[in-house]
PDB file of N, CA and C in Angstrom:
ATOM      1  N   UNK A   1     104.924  28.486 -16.811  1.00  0.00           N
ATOM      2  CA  UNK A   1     105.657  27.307 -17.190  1.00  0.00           C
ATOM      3  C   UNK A   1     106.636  26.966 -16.068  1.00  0.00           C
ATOM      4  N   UNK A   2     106.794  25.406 -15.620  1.00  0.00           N
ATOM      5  CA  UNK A   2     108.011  24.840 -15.018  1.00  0.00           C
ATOM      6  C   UNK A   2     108.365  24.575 -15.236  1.00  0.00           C
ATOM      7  N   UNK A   3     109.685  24.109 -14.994  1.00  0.00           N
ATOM      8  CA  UNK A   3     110.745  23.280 -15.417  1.00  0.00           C
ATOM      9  C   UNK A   3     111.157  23.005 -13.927  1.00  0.00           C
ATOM     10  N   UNK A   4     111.037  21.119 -14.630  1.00  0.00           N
ATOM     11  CA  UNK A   4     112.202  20.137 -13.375  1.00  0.00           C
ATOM     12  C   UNK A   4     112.805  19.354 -13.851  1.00  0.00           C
ATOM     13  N   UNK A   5     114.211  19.376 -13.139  1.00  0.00           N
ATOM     14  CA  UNK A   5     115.319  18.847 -14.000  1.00  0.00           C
ATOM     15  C   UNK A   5     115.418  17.381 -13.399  1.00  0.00           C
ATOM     16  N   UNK A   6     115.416  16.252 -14.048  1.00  0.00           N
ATOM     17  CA  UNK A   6     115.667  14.911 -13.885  1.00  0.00           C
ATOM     18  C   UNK A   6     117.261  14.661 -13.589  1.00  0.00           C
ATOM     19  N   UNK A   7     118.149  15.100 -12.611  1.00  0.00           N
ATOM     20  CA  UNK A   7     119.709  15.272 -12.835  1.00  0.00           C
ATOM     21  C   UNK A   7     119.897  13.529 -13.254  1.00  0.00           C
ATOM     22  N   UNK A   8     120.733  13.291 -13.821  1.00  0.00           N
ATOM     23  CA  UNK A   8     121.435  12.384 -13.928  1.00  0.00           C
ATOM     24  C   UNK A   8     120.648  11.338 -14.964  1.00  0.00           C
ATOM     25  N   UNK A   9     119.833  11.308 -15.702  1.00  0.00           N
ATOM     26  CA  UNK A   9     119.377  11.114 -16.564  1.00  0.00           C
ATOM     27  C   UNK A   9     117.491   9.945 -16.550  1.00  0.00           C
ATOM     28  N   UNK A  10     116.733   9.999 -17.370  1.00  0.00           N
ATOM     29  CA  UNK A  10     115.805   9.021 -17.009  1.00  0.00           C
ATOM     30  C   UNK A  10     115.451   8.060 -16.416  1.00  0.00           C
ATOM     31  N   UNK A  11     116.322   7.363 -16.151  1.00  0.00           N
ATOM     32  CA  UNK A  11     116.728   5.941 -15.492  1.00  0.00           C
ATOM     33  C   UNK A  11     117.098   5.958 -13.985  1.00  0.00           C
ATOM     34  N   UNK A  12     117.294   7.388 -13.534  1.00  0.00           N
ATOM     35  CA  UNK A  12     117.996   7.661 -11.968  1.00  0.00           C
ATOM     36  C   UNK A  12     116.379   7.135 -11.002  1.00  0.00           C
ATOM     37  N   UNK A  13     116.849   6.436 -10.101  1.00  0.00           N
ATOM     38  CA  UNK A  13     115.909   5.573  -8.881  1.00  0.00           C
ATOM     39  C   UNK A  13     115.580   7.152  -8.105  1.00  0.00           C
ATOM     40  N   UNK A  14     114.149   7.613  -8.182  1.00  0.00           N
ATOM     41  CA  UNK A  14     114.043   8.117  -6.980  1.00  0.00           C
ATOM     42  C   UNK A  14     113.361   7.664  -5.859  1.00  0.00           C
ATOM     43  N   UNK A  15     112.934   6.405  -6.131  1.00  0.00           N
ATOM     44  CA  UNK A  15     112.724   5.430  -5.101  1.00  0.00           C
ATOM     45  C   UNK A  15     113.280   4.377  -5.179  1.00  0.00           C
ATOM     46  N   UNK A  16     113.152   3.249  -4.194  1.00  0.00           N
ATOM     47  CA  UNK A  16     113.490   1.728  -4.737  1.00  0.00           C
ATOM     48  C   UNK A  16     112.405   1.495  -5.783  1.00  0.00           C
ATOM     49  N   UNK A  17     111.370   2.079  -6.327  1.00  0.00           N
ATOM     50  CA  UNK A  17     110.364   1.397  -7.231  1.00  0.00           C
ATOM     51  C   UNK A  17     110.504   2.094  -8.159  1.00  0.00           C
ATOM     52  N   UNK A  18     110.609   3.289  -7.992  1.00  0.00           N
ATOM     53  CA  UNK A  18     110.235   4.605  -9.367  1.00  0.00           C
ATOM     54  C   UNK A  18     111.615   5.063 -10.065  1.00  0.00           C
ATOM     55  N   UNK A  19     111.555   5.155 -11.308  1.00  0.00           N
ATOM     56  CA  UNK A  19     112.463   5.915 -12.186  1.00  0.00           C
ATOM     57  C   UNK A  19     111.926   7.132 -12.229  1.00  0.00           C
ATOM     58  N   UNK A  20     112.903   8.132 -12.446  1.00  0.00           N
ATOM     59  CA  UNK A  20     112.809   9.574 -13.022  1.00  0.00           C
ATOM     60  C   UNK A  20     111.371  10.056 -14.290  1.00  0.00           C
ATOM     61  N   UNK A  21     112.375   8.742 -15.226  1.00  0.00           N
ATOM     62  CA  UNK A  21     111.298   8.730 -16.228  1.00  0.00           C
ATOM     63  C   UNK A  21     109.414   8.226 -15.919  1.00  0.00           C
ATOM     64  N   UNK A  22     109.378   7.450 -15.288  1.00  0.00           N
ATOM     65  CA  UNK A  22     107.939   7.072 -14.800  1.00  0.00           C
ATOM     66  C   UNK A  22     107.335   8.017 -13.920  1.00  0.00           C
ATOM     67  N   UNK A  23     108.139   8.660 -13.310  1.00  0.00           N
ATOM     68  CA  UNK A  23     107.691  10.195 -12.248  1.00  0.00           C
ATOM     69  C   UNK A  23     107.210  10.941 -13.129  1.00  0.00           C
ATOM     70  N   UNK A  24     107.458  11.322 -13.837  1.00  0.00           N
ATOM     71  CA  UNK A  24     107.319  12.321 -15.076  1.00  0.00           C
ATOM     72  C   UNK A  24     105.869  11.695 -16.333  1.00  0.00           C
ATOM     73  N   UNK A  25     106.304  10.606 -16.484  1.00  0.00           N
ATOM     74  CA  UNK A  25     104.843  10.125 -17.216  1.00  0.00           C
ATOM     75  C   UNK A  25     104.005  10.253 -16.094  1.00  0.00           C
ATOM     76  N   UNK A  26     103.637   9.548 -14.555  1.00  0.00           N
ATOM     77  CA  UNK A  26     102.213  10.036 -14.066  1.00  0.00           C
ATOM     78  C   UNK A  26     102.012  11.110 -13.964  1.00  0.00           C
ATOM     79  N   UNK A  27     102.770  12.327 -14.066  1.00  0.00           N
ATOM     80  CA  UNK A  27     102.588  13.701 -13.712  1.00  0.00           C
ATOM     81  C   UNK A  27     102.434  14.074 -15.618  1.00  0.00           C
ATOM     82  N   UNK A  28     102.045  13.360 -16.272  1.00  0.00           N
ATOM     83  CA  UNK A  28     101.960  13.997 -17.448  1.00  0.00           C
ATOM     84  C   UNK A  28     102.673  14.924 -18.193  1.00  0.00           C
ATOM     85  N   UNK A  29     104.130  14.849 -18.076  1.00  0.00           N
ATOM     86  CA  UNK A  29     105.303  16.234 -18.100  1.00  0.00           C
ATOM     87  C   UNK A  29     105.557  15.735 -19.601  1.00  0.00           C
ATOM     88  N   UNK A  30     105.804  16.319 -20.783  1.00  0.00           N
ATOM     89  CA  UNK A  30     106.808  16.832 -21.511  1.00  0.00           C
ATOM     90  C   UNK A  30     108.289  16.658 -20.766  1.00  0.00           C
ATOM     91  N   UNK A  31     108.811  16.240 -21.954  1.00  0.00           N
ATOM     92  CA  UNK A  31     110.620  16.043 -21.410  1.00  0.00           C
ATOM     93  C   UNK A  31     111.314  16.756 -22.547  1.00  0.00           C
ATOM     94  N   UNK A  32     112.501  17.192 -22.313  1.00  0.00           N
ATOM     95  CA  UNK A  32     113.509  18.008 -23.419  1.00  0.00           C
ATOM     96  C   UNK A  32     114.770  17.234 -22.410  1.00  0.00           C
ATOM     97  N   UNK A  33     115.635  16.353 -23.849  1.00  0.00           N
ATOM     98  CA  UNK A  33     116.652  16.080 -23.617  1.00  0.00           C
ATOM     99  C   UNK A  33     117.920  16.819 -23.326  1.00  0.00           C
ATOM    100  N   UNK A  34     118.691  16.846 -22.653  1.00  0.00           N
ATOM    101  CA  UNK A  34     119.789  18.097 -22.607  1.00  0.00           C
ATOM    102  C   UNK A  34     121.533  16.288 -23.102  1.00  0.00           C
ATOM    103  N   UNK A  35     121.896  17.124 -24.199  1.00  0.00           N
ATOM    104  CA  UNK A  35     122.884  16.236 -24.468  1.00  0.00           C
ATOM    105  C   UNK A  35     124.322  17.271 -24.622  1.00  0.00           C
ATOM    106  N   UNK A  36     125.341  16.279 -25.537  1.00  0.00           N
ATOM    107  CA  UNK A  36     126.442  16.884 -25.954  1.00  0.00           C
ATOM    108  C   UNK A  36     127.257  16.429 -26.580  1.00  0.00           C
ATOM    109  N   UNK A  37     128.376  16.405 -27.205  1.00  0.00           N
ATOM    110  CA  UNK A  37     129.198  15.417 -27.756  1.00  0.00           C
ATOM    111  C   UNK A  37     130.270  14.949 -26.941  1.00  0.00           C
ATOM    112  N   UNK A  38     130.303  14.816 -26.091  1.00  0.00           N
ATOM    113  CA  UNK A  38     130.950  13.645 -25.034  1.00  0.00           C
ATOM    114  C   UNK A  38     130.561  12.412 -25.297  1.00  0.00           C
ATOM    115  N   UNK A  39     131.633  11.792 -25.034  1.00  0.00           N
ATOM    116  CA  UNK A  39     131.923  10.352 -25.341  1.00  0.00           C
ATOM    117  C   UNK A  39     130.547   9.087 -24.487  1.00  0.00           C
ATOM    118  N   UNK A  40     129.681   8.735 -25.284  1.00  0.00           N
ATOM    119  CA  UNK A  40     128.978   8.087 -24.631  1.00  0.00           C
ATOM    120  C   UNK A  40     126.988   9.070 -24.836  1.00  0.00           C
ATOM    121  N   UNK A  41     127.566  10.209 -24.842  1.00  0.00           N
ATOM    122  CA  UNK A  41     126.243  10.894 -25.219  1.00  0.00           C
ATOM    123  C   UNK A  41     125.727  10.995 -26.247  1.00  0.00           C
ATOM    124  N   UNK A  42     125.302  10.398 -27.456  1.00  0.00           N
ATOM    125  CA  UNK A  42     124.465   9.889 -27.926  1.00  0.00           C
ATOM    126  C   UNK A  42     124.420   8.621 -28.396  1.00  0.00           C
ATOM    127  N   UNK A  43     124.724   7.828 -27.256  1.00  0.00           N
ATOM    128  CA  UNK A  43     124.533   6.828 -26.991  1.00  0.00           C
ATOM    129  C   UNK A  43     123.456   6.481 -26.035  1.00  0.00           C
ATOM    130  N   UNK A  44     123.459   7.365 -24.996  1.00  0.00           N
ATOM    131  CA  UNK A  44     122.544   7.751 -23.832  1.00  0.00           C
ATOM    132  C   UNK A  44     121.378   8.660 -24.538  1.00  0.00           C
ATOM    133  N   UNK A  45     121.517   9.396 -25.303  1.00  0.00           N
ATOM    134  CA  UNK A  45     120.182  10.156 -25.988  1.00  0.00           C
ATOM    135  C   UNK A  45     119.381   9.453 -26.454  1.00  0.00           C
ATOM    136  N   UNK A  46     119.832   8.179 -27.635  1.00  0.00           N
ATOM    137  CA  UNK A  46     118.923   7.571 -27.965  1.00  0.00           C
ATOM    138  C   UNK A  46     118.459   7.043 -27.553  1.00  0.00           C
ATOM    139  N   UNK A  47     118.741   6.160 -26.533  1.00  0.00           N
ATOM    140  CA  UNK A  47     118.309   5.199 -25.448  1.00  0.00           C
ATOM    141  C   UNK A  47     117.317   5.908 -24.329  1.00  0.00           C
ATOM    142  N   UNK A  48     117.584   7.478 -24.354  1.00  0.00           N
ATOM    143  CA  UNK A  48     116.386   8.057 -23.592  1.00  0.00           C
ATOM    144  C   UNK A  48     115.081   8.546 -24.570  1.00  0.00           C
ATOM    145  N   UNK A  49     115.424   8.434 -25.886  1.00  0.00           N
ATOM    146  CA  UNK A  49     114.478   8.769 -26.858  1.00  0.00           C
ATOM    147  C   UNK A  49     113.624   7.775 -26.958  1.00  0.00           C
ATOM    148  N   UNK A  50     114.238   6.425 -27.037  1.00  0.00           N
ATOM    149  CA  UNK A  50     113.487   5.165 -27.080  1.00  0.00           C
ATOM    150  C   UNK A  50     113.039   5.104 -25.839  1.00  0.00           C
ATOM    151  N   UNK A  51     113.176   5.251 -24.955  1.00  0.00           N
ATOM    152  CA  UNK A  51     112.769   4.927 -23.768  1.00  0.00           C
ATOM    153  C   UNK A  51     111.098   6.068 -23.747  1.00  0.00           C
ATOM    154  N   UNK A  52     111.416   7.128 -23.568  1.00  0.00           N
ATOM    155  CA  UNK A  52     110.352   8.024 -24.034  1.00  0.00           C
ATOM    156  C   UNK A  52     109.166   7.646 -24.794  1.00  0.00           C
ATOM    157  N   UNK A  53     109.900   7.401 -26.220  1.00  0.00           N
ATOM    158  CA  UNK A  53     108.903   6.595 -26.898  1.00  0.00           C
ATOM    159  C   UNK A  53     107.919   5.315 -26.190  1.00  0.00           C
ATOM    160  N   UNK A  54     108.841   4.345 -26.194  1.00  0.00           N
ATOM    161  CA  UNK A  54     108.426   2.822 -25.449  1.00  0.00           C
ATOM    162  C   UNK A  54     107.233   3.595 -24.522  1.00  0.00           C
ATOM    163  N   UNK A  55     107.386   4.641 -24.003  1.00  0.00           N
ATOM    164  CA  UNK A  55     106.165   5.132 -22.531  1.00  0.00           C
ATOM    165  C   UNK A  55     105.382   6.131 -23.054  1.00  0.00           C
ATOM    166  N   UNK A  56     105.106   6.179 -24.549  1.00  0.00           N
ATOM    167  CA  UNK A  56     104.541   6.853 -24.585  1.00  0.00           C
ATOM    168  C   UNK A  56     104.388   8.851 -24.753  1.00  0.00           C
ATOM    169  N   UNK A  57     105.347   9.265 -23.875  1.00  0.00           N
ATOM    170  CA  UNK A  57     105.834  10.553 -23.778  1.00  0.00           C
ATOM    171  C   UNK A  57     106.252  11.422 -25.135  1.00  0.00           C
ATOM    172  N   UNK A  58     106.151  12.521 -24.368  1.00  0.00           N
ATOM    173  CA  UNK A  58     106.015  13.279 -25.692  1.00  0.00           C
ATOM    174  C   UNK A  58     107.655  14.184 -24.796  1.00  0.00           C
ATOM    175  N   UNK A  59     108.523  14.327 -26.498  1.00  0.00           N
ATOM    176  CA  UNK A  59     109.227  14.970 -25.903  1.00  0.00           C
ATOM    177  C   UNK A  59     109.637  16.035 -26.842  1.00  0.00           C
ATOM    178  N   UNK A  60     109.498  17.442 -26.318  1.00  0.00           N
ATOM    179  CA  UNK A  60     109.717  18.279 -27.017  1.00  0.00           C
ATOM    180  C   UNK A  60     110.583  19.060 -27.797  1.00  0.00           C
ATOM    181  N   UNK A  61     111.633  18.819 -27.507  1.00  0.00           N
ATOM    182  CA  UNK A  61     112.887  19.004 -27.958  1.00  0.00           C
ATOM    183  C   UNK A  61     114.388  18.594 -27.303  1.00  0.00           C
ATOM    184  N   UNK A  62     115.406  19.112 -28.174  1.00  0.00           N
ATOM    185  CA  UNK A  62     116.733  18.374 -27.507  1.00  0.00           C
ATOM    186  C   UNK A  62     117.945  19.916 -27.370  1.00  0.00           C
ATOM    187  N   UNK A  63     118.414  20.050 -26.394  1.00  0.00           N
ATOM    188  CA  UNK A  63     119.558  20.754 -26.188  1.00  0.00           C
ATOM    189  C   UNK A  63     120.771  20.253 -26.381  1.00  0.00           C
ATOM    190  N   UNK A  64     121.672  21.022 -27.196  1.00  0.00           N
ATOM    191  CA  UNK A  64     122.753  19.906 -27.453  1.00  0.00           C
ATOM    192  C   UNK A  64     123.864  21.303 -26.846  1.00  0.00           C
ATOM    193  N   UNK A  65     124.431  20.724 -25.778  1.00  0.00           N
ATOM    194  CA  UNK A  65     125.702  21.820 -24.976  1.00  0.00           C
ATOM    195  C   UNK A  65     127.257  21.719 -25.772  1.00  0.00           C
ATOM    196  N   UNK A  66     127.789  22.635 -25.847  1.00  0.00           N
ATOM    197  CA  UNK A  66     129.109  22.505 -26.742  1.00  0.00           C
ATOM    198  C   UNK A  66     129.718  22.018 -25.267  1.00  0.00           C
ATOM    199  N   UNK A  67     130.735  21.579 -25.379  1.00  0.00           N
ATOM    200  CA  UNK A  67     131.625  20.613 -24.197  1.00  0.00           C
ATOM    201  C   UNK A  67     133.400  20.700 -25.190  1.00  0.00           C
ATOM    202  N   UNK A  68     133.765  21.547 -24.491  1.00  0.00           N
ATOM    203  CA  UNK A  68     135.367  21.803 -24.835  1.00  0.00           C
ATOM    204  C   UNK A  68     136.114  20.558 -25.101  1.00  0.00           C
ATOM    205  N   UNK A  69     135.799  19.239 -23.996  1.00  0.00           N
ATOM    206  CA  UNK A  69     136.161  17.861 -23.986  1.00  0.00           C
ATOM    207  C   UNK A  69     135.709  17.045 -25.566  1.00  0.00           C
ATOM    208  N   UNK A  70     135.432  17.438 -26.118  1.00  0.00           N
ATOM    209  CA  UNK A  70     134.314  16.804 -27.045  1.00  0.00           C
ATOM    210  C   UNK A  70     135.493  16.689 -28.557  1.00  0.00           C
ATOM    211  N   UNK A  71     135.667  15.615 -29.006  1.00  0.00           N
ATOM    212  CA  UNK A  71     136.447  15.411 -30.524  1.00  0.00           C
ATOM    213  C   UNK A  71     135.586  16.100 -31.357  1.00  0.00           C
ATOM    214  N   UNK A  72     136.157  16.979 -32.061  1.00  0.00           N
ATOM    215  CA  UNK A  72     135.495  18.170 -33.063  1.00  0.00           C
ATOM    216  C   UNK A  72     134.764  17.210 -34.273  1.00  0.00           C
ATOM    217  N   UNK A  73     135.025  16.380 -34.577  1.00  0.00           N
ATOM    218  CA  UNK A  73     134.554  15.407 -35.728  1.00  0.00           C
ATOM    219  C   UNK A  73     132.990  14.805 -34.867  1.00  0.00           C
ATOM    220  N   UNK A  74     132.759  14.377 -33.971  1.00  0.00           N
ATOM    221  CA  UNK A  74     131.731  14.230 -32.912  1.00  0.00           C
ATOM    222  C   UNK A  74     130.938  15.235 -32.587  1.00  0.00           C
ATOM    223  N   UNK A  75     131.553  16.236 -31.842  1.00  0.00           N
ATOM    224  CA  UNK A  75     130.937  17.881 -31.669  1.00  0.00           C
ATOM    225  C   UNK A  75     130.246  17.922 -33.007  1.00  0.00           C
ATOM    226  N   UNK A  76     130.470  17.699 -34.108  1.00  0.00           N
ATOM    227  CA  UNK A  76     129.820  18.579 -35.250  1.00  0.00           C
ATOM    228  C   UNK A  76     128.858  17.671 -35.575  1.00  0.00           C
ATOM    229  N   UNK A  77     129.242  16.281 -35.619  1.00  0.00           N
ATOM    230  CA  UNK A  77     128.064  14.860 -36.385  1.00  0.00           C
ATOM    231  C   UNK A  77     126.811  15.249 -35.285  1.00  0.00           C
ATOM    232  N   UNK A  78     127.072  14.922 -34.216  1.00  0.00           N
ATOM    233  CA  UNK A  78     125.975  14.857 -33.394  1.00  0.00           C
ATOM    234  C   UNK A  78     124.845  15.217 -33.279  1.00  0.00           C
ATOM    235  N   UNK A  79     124.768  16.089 -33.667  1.00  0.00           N
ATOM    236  CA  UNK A  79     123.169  17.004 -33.695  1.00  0.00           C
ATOM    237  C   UNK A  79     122.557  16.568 -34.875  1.00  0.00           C
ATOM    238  N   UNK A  80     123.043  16.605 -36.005  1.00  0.00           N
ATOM    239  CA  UNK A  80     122.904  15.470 -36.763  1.00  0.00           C
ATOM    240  C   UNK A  80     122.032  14.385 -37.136  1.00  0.00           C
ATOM    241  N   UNK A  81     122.785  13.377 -36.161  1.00  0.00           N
ATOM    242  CA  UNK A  81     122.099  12.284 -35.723  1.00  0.00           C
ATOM    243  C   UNK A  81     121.359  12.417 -34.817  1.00  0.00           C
ATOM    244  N   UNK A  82     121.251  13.235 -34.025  1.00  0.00           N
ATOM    245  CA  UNK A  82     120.514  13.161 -33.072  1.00  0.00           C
ATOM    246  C   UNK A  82     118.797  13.685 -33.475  1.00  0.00           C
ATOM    247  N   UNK A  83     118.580  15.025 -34.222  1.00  0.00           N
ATOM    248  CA  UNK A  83     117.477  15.029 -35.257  1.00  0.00           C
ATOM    249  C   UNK A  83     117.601  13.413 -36.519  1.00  0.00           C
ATOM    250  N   UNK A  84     118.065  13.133 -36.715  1.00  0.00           N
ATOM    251  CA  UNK A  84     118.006  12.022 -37.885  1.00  0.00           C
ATOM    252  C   UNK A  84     116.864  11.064 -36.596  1.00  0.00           C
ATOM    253  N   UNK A  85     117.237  10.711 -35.635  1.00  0.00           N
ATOM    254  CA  UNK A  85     116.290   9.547 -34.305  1.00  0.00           C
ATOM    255  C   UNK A  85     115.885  10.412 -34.173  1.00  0.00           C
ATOM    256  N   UNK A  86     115.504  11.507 -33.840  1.00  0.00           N
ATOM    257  CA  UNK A  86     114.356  12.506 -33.456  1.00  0.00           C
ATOM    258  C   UNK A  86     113.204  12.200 -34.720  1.00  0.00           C
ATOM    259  N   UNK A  87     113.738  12.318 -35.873  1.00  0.00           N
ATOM    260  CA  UNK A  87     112.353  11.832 -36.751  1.00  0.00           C
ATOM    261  C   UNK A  87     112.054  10.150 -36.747  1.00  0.00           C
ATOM    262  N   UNK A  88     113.441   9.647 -36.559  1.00  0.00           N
ATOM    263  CA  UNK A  88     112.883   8.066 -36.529  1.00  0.00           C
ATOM    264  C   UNK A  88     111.995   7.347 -35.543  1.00  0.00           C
ATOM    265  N   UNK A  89     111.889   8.429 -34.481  1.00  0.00           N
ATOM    266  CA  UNK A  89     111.174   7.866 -33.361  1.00  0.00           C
ATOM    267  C   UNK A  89     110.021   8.364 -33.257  1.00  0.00           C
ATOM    268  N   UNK A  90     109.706   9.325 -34.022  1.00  0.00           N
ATOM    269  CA  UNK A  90     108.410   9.958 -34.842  1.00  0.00           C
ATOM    270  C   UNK A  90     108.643  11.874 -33.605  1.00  0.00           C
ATOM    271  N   UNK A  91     109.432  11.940 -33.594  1.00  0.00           N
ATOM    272  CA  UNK A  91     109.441  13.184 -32.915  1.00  0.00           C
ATOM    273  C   UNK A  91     109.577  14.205 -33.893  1.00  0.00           C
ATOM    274  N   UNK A  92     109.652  15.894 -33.880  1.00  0.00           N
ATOM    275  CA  UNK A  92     109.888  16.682 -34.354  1.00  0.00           C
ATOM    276  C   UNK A  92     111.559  16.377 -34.249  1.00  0.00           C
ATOM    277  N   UNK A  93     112.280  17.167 -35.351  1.00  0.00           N
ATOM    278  CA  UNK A  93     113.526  17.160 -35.211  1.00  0.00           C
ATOM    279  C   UNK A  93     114.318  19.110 -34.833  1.00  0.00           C
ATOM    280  N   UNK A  94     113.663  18.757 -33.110  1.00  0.00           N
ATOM    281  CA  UNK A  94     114.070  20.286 -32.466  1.00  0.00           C
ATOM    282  C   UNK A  94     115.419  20.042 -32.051  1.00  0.00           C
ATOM    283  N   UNK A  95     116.117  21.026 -32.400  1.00  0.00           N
ATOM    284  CA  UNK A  95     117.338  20.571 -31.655  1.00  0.00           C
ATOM    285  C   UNK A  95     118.196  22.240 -31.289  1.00  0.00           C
ATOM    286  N   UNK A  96     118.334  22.666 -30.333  1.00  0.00           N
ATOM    287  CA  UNK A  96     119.125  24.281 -29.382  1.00  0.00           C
ATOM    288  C   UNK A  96     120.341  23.972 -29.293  1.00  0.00           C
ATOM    289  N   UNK A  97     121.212  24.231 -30.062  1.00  0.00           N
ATOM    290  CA  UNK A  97     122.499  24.723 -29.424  1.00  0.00           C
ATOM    291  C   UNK A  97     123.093  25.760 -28.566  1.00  0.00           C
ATOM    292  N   UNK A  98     123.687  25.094 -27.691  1.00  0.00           N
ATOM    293  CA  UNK A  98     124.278  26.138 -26.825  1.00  0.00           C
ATOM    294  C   UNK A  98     125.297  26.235 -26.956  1.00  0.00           C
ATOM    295  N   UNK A  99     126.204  27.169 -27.577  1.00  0.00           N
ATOM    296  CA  UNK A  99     127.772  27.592 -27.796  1.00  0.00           C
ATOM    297  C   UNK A  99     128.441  27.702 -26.758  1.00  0.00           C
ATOM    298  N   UNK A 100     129.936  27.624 -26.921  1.00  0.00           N
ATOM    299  CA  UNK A 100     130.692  27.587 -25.731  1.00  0.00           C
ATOM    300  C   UNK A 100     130.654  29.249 -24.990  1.00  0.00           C
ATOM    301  N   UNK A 101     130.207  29.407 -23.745  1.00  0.00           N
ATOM    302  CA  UNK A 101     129.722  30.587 -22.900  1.00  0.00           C
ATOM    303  C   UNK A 101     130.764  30.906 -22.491  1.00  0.00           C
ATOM    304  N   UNK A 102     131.189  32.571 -23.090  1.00  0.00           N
ATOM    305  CA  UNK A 102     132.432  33.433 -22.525  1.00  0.00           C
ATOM    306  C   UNK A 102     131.639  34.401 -21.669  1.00  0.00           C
ATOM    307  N   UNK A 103     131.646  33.961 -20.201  1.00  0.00           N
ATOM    308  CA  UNK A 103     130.724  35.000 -19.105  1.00  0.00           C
ATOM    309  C   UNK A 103     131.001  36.322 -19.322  1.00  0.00           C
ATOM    310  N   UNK A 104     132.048  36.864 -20.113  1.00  0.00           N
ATOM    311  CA  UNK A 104     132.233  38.371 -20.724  1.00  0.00           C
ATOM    312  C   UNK A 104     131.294  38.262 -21.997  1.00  0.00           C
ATOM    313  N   UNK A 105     131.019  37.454 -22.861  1.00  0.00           N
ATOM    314  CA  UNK A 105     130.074  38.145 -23.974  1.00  0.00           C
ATOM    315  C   UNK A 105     128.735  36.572 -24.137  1.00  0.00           C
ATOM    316  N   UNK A 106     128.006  36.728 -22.965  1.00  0.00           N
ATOM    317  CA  UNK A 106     126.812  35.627 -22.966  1.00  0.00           C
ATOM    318  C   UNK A 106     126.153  35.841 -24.115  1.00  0.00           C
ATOM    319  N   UNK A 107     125.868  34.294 -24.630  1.00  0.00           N
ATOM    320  CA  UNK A 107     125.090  34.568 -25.756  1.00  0.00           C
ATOM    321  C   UNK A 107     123.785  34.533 -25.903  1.00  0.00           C
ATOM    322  N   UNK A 108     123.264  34.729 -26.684  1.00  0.00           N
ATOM    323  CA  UNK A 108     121.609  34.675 -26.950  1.00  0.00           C
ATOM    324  C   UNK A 108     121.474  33.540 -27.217  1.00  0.00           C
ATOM    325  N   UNK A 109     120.464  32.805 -26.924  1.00  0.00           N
ATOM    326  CA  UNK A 109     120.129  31.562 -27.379  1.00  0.00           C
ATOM    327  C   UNK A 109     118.581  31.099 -27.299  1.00  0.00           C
ATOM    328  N   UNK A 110     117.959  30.846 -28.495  1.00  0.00           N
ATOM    329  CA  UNK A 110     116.549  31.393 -29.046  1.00  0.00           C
ATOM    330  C   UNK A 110     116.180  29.931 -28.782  1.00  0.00           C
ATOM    331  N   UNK A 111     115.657  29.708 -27.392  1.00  0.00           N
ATOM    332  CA  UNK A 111     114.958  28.735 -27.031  1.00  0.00           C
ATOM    333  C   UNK A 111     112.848  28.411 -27.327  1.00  0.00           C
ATOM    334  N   UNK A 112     112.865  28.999 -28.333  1.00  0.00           N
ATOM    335  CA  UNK A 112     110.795  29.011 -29.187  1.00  0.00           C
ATOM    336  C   UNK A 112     110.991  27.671 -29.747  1.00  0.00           C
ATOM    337  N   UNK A 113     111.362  27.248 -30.066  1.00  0.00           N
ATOM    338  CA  UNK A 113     111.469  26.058 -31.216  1.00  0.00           C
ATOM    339  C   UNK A 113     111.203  24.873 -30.126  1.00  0.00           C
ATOM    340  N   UNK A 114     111.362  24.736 -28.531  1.00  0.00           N
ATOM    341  CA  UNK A 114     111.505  23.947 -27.521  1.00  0.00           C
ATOM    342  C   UNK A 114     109.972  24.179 -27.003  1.00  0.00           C
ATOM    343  N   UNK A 115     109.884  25.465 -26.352  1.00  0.00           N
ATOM    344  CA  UNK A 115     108.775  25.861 -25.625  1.00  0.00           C
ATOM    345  C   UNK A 115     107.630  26.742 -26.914  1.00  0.00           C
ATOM    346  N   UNK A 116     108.079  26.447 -27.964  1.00  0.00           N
ATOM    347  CA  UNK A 116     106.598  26.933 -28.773  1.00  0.00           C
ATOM    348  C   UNK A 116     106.145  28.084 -28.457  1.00  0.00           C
ATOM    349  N   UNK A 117     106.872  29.217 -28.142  1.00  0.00           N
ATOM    350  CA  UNK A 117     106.399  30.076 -27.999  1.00  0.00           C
ATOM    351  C   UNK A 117     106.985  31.858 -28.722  1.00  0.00           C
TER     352      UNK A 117
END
């Protein structure tokens, strides 16, 4: 298995012609969203879910990162909603949390539910 990371989200030009996202549909890739509850991010999720959709793509799941910056009332809805458009857009509703990482006690984090395995 590979993994390549699209930095900066679906929509980033890696040419004057090509999006991130269209690189990835001719190469036939699976996508997994990486989000969070920052201000503006799932706002940007759905809009990459629809976008996904609109092309066709299959996307396998969503990572949702805890972000210290994040209003705790937001931090908690989010995932949420974010499976709630995961089924509306006809996707599975996968969704990985990643807890806030104390490099003294790393956590486990049971990524099968993404990679099916």
């Amino acid at each position: 298995m590979v993994l390549a990371e699209g930095a900066g989200g679906l929509a980033v030009p890696l040419t004057e012609d090509l999006l991130t996202i269209d690189f990835a549909r001719e190469n036939g890739w699976d996508s997994i969203l990486v989000t969070s509850g920052k201000l503006g991010s799932l706002n940007h999720t759905i809009l990459s879910m629809e976008a996904l959709k609109q092309r066709g793509m299959n996307l396998c799941g969503t990572v949702y990162n805890y972000c210290a910056s994040a209003d705790p009332l937001i931090d908690e809805d989010s995932p949420r909603m974010i499976c709630r458009y995961l089924v509306r857009f006809g996707y599975k509703p996968v969704l990985v949390k990643v807890p806030k990482v104390d490099m003294e006690h790393l956590p486990e984090i049971d990524f099968s539910p993404i990679f099916g395995v």
